[in-house]
N, C-alpha and C. Protein backbone atom coordinates (compact mmCIF):
# COMPACT_ATOMS: atom_id res chain seq x y z
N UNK A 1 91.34 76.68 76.00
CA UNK A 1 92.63 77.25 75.67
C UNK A 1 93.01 78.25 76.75
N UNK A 2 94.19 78.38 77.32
CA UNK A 2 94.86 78.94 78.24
C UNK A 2 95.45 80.29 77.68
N UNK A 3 95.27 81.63 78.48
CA UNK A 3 96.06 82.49 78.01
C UNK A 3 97.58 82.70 78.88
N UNK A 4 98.13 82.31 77.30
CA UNK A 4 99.85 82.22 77.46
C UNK A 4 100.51 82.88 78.61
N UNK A 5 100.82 82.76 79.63
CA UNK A 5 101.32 83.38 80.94
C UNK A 5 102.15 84.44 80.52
N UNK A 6 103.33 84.11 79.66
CA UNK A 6 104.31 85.73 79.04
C UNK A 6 103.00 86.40 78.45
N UNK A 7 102.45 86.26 77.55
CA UNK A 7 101.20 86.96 77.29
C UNK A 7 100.70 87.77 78.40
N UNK A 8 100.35 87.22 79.23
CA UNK A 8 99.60 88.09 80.44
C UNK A 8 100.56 88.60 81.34
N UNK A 9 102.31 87.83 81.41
CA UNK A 9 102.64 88.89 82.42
C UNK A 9 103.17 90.20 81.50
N UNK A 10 102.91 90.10 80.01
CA UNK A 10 103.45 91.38 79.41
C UNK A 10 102.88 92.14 79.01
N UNK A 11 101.31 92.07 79.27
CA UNK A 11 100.27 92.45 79.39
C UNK A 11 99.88 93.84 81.07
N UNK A 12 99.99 92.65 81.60
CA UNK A 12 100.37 93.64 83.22
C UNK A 12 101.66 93.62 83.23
N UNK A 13 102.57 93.71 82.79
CA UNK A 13 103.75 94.80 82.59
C UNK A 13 103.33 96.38 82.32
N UNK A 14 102.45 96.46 80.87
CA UNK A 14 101.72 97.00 80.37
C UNK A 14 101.18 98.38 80.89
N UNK A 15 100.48 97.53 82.55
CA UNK A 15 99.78 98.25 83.00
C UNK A 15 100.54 99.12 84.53
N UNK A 16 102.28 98.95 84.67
CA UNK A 16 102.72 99.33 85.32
C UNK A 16 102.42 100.59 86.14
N UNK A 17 101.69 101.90 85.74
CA UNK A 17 101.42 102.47 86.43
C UNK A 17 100.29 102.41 87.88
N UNK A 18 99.55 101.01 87.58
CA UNK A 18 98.88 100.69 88.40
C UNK A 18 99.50 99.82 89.41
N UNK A 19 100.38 99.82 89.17
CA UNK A 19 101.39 98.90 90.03
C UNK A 19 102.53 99.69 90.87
N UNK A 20 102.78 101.01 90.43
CA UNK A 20 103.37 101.87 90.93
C UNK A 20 103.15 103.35 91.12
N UNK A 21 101.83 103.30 91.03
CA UNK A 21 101.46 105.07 91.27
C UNK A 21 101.07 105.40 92.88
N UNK A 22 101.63 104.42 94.07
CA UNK A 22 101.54 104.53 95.34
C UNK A 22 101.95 105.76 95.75
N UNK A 23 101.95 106.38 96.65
CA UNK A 23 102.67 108.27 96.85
C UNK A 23 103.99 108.40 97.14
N UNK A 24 104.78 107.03 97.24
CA UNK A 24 105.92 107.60 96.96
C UNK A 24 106.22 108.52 95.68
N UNK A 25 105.06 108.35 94.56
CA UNK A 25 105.29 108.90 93.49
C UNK A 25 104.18 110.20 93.56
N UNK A 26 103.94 110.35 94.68
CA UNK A 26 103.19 111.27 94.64
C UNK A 26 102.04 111.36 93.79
N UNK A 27 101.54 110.13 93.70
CA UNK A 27 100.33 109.87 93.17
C UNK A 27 98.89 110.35 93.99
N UNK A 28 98.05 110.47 94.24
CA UNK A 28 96.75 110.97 94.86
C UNK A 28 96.21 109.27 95.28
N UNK A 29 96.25 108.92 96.42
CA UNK A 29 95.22 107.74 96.71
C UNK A 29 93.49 108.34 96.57
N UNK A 30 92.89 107.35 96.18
CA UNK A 30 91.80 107.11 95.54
C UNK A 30 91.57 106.28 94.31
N UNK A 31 90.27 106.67 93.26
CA UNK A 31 90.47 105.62 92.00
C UNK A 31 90.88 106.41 90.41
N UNK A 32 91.46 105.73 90.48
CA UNK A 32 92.18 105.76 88.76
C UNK A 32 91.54 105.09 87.86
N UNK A 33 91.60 105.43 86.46
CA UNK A 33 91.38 105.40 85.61
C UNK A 33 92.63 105.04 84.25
N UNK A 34 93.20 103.83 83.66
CA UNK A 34 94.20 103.98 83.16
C UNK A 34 93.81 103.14 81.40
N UNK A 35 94.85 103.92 80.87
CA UNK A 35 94.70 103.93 79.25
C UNK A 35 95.63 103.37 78.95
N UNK A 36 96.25 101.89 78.35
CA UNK A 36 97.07 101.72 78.11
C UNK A 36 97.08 101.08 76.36
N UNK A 37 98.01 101.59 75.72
CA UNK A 37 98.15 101.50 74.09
C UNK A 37 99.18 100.61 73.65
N UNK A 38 98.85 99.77 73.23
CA UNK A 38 100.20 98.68 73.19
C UNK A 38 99.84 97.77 71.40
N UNK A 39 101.78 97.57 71.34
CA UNK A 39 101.47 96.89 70.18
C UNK A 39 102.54 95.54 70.67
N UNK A 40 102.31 94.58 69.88
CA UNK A 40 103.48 93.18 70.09
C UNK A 40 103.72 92.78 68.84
N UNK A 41 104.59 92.48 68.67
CA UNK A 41 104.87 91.28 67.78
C UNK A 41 105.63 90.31 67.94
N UNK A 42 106.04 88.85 66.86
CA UNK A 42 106.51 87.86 67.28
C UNK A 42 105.39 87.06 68.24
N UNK A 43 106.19 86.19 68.27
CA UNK A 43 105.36 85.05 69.84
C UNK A 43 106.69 85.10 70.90
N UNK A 44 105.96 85.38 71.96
CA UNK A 44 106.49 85.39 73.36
C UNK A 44 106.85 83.56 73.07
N UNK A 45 106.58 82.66 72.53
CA UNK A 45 107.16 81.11 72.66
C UNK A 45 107.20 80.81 70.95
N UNK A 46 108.44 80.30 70.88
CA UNK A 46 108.56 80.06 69.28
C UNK A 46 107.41 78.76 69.02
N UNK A 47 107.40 77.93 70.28
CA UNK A 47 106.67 76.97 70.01
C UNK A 47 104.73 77.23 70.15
N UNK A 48 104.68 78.68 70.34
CA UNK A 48 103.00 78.97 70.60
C UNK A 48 102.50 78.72 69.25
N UNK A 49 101.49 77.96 69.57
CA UNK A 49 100.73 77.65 68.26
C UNK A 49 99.34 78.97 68.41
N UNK A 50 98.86 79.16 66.64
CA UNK A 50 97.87 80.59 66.71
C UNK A 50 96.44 78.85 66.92
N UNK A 51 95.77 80.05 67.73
CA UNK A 51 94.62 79.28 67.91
C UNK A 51 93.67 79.03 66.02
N UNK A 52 93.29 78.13 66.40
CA UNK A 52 92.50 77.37 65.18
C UNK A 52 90.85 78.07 65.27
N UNK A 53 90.69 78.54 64.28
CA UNK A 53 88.79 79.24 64.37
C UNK A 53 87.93 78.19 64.73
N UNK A 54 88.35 76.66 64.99
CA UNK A 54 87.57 76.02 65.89
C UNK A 54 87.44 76.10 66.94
N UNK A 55 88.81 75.88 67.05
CA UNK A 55 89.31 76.79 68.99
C UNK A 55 88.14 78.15 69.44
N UNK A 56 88.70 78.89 68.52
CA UNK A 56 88.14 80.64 69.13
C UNK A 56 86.46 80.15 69.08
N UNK A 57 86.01 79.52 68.12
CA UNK A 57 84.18 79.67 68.17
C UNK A 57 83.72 78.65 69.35
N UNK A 58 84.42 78.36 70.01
CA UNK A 58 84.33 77.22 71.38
C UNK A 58 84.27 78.35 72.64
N UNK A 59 85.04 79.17 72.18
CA UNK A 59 85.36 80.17 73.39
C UNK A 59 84.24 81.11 74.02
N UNK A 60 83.88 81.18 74.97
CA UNK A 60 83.07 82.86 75.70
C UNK A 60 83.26 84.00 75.04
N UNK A 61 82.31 84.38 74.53
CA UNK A 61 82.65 85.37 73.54
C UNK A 61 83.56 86.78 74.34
N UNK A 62 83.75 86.85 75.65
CA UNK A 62 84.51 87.61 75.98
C UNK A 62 85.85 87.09 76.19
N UNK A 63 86.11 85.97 76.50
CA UNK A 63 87.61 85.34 76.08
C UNK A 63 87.71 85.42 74.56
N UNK A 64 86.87 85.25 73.73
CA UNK A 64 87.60 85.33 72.60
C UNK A 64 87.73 86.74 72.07
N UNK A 65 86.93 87.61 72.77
CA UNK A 65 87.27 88.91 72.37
C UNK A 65 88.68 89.50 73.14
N UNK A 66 89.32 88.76 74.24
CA UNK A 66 90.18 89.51 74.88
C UNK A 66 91.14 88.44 73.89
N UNK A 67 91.21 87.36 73.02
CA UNK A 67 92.08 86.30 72.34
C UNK A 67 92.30 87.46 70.85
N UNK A 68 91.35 88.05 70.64
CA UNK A 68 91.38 88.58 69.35
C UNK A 68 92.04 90.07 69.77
N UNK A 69 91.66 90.25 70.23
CA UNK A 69 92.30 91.63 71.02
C UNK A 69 94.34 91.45 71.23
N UNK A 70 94.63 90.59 71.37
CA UNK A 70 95.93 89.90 71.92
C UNK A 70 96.42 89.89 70.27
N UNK A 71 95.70 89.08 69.58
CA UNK A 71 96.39 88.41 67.96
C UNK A 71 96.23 89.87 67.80
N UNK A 72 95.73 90.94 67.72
CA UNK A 72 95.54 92.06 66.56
C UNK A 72 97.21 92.74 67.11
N UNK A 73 97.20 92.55 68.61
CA UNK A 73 98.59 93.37 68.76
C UNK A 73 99.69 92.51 68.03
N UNK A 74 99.90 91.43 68.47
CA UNK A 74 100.80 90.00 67.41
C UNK A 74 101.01 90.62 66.67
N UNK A 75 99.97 91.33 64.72
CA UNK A 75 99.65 91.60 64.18
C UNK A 75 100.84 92.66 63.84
N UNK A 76 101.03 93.81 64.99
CA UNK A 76 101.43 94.94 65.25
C UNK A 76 101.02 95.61 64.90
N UNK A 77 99.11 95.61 65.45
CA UNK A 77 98.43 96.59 65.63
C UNK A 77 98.58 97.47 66.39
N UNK A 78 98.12 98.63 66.99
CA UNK A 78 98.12 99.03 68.22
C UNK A 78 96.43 98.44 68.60
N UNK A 79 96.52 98.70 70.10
CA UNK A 79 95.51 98.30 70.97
C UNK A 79 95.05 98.77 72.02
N UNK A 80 94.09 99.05 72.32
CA UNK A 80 94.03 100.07 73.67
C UNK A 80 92.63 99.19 74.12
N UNK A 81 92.99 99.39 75.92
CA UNK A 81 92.65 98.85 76.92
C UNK A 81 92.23 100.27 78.26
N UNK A 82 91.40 100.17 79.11
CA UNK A 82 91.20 101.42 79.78
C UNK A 82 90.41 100.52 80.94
N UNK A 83 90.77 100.82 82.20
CA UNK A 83 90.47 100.23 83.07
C UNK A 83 90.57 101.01 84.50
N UNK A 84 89.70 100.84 85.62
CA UNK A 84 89.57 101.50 87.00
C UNK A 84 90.22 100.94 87.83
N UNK A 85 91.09 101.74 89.04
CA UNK A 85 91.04 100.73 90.10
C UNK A 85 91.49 101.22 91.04
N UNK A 86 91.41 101.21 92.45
CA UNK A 86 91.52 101.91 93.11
C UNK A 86 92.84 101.70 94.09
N UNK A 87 93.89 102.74 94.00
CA UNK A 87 94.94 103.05 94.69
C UNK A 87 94.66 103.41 96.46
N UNK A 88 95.29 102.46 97.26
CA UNK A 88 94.94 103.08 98.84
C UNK A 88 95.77 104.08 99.09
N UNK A 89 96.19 104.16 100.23
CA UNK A 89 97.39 105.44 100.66
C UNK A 89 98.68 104.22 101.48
N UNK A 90 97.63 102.97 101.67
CA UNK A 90 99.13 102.61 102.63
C UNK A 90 99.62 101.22 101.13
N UNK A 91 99.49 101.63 100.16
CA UNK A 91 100.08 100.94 99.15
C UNK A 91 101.69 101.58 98.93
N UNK A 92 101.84 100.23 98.86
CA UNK A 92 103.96 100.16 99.15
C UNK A 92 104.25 100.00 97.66
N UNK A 93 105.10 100.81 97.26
CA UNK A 93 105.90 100.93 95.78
C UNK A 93 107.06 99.63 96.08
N UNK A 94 107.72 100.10 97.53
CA UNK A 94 108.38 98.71 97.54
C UNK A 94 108.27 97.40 97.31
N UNK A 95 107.26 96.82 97.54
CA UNK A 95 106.38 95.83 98.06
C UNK A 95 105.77 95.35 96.63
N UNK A 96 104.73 96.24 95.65
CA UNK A 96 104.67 95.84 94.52
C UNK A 96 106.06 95.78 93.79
N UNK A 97 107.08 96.20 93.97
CA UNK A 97 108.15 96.12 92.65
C UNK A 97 109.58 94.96 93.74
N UNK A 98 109.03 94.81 94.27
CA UNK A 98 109.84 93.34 94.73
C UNK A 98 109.74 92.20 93.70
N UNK A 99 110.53 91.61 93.86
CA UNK A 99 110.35 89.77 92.78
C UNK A 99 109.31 89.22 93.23
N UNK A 100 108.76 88.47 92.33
CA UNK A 100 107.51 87.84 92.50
C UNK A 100 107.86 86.11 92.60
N UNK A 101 107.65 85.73 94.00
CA UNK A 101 107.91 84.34 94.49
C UNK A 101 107.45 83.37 93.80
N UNK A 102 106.74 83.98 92.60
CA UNK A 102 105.90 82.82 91.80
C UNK A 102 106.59 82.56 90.70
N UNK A 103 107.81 83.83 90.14
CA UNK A 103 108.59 83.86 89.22
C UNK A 103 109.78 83.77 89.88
N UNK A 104 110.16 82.92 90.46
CA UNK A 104 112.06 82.86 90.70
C UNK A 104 113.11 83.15 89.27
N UNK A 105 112.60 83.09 88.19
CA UNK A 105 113.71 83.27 87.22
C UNK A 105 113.71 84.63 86.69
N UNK A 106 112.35 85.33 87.27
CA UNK A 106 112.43 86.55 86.88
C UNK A 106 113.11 87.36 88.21
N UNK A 107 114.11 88.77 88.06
CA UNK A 107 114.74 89.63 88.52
C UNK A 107 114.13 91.12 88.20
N UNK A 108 113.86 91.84 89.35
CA UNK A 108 113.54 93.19 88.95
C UNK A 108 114.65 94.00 89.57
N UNK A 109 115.21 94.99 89.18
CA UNK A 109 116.08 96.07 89.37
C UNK A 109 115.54 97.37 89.08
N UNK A 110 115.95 97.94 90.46
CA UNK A 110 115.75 99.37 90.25
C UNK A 110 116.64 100.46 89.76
N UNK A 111 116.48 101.17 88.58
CA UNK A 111 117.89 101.72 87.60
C UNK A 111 117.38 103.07 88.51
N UNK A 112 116.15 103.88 88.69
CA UNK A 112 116.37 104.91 88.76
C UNK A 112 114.74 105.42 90.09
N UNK A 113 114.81 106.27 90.95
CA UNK A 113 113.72 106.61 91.67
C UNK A 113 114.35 107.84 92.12
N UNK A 114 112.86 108.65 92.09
CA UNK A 114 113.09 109.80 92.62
C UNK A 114 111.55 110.30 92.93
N UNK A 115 111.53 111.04 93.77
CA UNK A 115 109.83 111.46 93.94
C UNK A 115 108.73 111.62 93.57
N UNK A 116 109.08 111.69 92.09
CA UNK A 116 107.91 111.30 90.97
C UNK A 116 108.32 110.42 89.67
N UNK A 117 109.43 109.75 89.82
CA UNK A 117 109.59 108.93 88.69
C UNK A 117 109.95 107.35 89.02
N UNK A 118 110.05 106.52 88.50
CA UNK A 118 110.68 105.58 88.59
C UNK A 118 111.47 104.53 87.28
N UNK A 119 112.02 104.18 87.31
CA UNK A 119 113.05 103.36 86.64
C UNK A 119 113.28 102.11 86.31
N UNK A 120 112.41 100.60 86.05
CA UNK A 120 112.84 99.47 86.01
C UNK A 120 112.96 98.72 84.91
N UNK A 121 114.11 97.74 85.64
CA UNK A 121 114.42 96.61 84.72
C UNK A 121 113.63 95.21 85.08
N UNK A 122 113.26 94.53 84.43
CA UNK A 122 113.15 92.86 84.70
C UNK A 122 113.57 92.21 83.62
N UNK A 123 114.45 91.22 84.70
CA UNK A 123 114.73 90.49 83.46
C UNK A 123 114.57 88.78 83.82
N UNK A 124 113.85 88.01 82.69
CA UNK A 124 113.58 86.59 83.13
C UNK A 124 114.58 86.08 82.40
N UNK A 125 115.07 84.70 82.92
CA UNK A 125 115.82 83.78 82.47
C UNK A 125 115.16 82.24 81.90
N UNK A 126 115.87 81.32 81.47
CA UNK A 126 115.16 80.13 81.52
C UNK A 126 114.70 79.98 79.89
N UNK A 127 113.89 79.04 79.38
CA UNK A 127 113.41 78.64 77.83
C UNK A 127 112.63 79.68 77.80
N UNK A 128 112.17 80.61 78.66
CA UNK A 128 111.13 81.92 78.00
C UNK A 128 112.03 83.10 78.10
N UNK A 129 113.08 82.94 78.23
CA UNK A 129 114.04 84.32 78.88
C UNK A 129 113.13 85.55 77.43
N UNK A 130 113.07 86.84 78.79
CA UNK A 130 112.88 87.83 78.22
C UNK A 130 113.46 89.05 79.37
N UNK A 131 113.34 90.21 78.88
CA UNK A 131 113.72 91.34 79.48
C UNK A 131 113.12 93.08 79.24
N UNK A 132 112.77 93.45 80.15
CA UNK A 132 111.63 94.60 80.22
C UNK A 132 112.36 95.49 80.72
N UNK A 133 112.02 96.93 80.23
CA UNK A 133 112.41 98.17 80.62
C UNK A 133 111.10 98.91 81.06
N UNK A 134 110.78 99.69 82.63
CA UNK A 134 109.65 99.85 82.26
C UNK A 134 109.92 101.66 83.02
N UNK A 135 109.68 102.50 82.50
CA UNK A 135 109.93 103.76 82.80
C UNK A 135 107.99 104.63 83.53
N UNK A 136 108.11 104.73 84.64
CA UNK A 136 106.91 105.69 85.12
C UNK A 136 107.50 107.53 85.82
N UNK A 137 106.31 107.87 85.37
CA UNK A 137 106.23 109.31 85.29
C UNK A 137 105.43 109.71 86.17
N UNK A 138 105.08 111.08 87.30
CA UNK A 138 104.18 111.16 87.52
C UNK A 138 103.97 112.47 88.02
N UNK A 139 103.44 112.76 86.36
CA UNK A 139 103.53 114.02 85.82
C UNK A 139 102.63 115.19 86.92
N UNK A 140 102.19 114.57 88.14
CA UNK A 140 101.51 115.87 89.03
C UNK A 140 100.74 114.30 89.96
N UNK A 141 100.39 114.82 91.03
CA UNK A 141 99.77 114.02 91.95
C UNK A 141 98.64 113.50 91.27
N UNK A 142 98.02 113.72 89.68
CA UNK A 142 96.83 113.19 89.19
C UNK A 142 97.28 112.56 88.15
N UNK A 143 97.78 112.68 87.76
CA UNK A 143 98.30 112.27 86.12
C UNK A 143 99.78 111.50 86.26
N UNK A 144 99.96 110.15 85.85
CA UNK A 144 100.94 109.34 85.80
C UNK A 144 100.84 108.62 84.50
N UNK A 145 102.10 108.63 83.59
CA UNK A 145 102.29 108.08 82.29
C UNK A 145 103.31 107.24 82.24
N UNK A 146 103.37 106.20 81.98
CA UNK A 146 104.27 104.99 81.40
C UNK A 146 104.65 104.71 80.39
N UNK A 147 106.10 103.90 79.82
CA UNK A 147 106.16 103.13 78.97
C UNK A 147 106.80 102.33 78.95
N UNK A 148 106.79 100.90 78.53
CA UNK A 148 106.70 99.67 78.81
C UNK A 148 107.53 98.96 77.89
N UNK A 149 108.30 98.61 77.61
CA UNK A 149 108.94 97.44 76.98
C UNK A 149 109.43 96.42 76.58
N UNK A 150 109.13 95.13 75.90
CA UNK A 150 109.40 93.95 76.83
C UNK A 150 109.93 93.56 74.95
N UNK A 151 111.11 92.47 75.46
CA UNK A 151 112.00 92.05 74.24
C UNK A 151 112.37 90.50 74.70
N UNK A 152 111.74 89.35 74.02
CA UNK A 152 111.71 87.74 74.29
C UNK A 152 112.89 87.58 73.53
N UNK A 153 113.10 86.07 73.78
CA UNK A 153 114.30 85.54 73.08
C UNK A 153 113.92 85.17 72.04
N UNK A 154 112.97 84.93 71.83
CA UNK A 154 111.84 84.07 70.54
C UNK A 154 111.83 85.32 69.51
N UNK A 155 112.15 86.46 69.85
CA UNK A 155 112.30 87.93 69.13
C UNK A 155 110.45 88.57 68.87
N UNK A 156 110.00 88.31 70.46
CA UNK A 156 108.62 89.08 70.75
C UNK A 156 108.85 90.27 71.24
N UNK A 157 108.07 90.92 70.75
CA UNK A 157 108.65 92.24 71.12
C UNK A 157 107.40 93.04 71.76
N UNK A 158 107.11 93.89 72.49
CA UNK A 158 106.03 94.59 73.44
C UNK A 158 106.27 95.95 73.29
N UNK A 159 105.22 96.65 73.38
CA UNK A 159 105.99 98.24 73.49
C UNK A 159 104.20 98.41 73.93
N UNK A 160 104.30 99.23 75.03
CA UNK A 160 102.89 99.95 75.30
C UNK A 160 103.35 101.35 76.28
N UNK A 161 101.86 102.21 75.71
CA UNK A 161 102.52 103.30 76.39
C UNK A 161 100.65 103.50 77.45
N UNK A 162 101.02 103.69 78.55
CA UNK A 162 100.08 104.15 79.48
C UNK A 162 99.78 105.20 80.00
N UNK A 163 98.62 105.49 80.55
CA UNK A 163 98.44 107.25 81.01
C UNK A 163 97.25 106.58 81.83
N UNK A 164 97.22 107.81 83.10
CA UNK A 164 96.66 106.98 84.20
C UNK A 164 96.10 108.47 84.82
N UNK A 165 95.13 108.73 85.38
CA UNK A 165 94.57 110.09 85.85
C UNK A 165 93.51 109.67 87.26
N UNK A 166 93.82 110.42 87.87
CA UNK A 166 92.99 110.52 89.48
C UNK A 166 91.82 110.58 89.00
N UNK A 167 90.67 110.10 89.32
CA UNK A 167 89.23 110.05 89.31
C UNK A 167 88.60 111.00 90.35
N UNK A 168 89.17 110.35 91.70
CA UNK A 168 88.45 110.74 92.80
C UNK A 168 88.57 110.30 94.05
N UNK A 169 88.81 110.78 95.46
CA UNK A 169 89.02 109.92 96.22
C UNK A 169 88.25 108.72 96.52
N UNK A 170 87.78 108.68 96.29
CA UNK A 170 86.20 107.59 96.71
C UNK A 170 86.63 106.36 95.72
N UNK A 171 86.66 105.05 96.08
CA UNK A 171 86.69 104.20 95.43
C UNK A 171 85.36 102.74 95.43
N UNK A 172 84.42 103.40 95.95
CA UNK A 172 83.79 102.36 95.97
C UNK A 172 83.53 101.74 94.59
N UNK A 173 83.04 100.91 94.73
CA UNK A 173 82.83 99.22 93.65
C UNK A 173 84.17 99.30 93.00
N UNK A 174 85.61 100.01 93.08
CA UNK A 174 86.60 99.43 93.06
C UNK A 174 87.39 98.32 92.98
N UNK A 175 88.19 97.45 92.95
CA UNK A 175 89.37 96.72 93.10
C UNK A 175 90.34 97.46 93.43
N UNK A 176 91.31 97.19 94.65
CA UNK A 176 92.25 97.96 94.75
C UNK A 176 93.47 97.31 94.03
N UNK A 177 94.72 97.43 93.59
CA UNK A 177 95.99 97.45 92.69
C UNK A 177 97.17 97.50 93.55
């Protein structure tokens, strides 16, 4: 079983501050640490079928823990996720918040930037059309907070809120973002 692509890109929507805490925002290069709390409901596809408990007991128990993790937000649970990764210094805010050549139907717009904040819209078109508001903060060169919103046509709905804090300059055993 495949995890649903709107699923995962509204997922790393989610995690926007890692996608934009480069120093234009006056973020601190080095590694981060980010908390993100999210609830969903609806299905991102009217036609997504819920996996079958034959399905899930087939699965890696860590896919099915990140599958169960996903249905509890569905649910409109909340959910929290916390993850490392390391920010360089020559990371481009531009560059991550450009359109993504892999999504032509999706559009990002910039509503608002200023030296520590930023402002976006995306909006996709097409049989999955949806549209995201995603607001970053960055509340001191260590501390950057998000919140995230994403609203499908199928009437899925996303809301996560993120918080993201400087670790340290040093990023080894990292991934950089």
């Amino acid at each position: 079983m495949k995890l649903n692509r709107s699923i995962a890109c509204a997922l790393a929507l989610a995690a926007a501050p890692l996608c934009v805490q480069a120093t234009p925002l006056g973020a601190k290069p080095g590694a981060w640490e980010t908390t993100v709390t999210s609830t969903m409901s609806g299905l991102p596809h009217a036609d997504m079928p819920r996996p079958t408990k034959e399905q899930m007991a087939q699965l890696p128990p860590e896919r099915r823990a990140m599958i169960e993790k996903m249905l509890a937000m569905r649910a409109g649970k909340p959910v929290t996720s916390n993850n490392k990764s390391c920010l360089k210094a020559s990371d481009n805010m531009d560059k991550l918040m450009a359109d993504n050549p892999d999504r032509p139907e999706c559009k990002k717009k910039i509503l608002s930037r200023t030296a520590t904040s930023l402002e976006v819209e995306i909006t996709c078109t097409g049989p999955h059309a949806s549209h995201a508001h995603i607001k970053v903060e960055a509340q001191s060169p260590t501390e950057v907070v998000s919140v995230t919103d994403v609203n499908g046509a199928s009437g899925f709905k996303l809301h996560a809120d993120s918080k993201s804090r400087w670790l340290g300059s040093s990023c080894a055993g990292l991934e950089s973002r």
